[in-house]
C-alpha atoms as a PDB file:
ATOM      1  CA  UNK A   1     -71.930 -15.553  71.392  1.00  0.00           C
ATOM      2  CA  UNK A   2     -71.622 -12.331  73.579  1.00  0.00           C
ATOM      3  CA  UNK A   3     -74.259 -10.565  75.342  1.00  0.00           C
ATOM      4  CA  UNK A   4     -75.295  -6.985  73.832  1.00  0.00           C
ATOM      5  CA  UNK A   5     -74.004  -4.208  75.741  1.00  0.00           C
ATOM      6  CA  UNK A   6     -76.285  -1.425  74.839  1.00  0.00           C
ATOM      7  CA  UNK A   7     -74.571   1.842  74.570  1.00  0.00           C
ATOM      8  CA  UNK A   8     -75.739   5.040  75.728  1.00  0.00           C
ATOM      9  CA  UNK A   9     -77.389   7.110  73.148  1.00  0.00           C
ATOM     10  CA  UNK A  10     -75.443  10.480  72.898  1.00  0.00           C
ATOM     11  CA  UNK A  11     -77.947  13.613  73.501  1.00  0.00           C
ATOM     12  CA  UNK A  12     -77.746  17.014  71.927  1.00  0.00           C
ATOM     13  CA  UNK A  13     -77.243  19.509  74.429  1.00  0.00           C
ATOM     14  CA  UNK A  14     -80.140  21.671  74.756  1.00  0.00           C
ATOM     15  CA  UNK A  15     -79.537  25.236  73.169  1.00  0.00           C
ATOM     16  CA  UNK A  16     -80.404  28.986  73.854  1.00  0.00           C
ATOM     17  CA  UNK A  17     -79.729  30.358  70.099  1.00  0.00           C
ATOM     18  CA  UNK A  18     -77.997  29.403  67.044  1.00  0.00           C
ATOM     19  CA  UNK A  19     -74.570  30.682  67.484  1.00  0.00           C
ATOM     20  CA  UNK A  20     -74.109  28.499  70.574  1.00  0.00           C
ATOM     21  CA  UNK A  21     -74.724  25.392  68.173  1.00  0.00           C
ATOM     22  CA  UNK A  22     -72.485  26.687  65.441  1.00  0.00           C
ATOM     23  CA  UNK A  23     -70.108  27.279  67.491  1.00  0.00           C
ATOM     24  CA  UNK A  24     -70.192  23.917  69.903  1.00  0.00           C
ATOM     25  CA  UNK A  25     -70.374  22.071  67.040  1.00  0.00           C
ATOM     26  CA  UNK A  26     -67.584  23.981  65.046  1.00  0.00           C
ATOM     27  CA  UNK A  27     -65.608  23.519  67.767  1.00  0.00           C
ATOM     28  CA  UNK A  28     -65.978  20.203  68.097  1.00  0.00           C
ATOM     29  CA  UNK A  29     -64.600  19.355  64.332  1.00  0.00           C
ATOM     30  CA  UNK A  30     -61.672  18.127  63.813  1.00  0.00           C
ATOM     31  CA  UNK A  31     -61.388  18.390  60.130  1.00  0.00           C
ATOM     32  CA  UNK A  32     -62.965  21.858  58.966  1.00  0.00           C
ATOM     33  CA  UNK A  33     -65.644  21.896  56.454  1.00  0.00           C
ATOM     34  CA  UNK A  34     -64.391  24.151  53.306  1.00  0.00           C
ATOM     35  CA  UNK A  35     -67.920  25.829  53.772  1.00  0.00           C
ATOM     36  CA  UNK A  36     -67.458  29.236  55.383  1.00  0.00           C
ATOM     37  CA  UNK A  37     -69.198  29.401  58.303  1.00  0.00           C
ATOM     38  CA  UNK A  38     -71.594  32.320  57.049  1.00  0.00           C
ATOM     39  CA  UNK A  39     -72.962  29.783  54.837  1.00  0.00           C
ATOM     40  CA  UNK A  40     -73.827  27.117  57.166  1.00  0.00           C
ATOM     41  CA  UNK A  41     -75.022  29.748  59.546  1.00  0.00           C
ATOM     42  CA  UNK A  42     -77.203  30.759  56.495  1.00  0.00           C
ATOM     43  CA  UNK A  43     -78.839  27.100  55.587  1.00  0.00           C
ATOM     44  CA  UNK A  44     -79.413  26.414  59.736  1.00  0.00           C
ATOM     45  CA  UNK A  45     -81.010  29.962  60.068  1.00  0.00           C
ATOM     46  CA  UNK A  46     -83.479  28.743  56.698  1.00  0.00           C
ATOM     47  CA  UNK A  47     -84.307  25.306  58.437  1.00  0.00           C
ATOM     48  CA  UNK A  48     -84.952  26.778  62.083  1.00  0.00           C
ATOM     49  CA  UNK A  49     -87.379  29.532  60.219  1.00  0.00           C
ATOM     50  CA  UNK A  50     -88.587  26.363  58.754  1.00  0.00           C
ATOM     51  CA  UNK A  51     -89.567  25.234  61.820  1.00  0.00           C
ATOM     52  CA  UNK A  52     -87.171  22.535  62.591  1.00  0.00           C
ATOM     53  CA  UNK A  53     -85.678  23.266  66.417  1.00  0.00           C
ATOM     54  CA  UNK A  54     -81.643  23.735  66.984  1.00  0.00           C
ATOM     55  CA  UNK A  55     -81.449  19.964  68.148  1.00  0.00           C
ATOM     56  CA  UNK A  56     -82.848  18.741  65.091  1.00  0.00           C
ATOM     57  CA  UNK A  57     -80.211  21.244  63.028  1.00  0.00           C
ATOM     58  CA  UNK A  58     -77.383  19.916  65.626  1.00  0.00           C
ATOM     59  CA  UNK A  59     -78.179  16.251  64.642  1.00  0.00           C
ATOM     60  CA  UNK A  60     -78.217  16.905  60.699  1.00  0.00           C
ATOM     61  CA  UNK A  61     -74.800  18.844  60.708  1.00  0.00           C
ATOM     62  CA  UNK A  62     -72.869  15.204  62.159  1.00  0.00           C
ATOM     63  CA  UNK A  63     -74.888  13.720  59.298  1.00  0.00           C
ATOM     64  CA  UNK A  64     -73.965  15.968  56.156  1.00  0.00           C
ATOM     65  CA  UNK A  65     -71.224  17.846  54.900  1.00  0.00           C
ATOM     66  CA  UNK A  66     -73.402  19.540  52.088  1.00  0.00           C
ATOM     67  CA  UNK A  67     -74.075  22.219  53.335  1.00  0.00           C
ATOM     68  CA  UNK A  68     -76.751  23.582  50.760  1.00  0.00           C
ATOM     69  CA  UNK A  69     -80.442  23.699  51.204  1.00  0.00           C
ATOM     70  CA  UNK A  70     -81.590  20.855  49.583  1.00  0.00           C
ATOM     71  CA  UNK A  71     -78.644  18.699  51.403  1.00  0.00           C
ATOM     72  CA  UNK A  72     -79.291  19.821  54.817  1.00  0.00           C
ATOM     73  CA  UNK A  73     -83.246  18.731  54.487  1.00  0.00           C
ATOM     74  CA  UNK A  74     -81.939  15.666  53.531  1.00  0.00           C
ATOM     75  CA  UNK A  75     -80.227  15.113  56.489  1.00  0.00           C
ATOM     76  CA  UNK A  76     -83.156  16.706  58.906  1.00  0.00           C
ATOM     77  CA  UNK A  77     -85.801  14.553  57.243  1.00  0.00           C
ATOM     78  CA  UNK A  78     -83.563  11.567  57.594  1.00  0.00           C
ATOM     79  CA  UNK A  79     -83.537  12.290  61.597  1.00  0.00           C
ATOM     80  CA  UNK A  80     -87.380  13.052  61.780  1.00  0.00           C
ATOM     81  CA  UNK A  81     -88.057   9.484  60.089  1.00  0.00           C
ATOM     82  CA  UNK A  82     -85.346   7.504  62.320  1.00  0.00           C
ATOM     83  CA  UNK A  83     -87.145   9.203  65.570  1.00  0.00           C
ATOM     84  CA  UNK A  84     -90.644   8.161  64.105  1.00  0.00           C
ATOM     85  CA  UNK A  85     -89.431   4.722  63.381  1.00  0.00           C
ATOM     86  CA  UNK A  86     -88.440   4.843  67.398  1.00  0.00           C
ATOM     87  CA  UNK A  87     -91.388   5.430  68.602  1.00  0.00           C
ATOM     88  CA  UNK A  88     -93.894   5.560  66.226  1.00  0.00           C
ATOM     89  CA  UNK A  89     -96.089   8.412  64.947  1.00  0.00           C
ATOM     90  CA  UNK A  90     -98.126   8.336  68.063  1.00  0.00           C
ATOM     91  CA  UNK A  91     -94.752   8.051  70.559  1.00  0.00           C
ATOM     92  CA  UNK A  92     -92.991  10.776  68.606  1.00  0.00           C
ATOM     93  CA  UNK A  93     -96.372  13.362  69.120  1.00  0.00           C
ATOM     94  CA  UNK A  94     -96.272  11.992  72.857  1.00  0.00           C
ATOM     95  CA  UNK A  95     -92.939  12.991  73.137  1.00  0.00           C
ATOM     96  CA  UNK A  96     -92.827  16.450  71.511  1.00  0.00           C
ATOM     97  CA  UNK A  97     -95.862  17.433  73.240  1.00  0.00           C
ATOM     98  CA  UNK A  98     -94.179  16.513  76.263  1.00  0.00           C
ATOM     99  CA  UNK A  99     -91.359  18.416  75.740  1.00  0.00           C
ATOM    100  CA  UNK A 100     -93.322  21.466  75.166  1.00  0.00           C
ATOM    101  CA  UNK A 101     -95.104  21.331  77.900  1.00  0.00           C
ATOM    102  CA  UNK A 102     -91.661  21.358  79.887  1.00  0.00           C
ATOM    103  CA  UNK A 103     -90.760  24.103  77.870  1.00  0.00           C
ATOM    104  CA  UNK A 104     -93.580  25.932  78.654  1.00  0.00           C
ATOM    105  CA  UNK A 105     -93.395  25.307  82.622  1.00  0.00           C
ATOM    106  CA  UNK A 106     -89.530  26.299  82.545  1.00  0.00           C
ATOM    107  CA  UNK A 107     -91.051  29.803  80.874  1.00  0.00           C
ATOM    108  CA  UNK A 108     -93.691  30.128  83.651  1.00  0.00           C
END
């Protein structure tokens, strides 16, 4: 058998707002969902006042194409379990408290 060629993990770009995303992402369909745009706008807006962040919304619209509510948790709770399964509970905190604190020196 082969060796394993391990494959570099594809990273979100990091985003100002959410009509960046939208549109970054829109544009980078090739087949157009039949949702109007106003309505995915709509369920993204709901999860980021949720408090999931635009990278976590970025990563659940290449995962669904239901673009309701319910649908779109789906996919976002599906992402936060395949990070935590990663790195753990522990690696996951590690990490987003990392990532803040870059955040916060970036703001300083």
């Amino acid at each position: 058998m082969g060796d394993l060629i391990k494959l570099p993990e594809s990273q979100a770009p990091a985003f100002t707002d959410t009509r960046s995303m939208l549109n970054l992402w829109w544009s980078e369909q090739t087949r157009r969902p039949m949702t109007s745009p106003a309505n995915i706008k709509r369920v993204v807006d709901r999860a980021i006042d949720s408090g999931w962040t635009l990278e976590e919304c970025y990563k659940a619209l290449e995962i669904t194409w239901g673009f309701t509510e319910p649908a779109f948790e789906v996919a976002l709770r599906r992402i936060k379990d395949e990070e935590e399964g990663k790195y753990g509970k522990v690696g996951a905190r590690i990490i987003s408290l990392r990532k803040e604190r870059k955040r916060r020196q970036r703001n300083d």
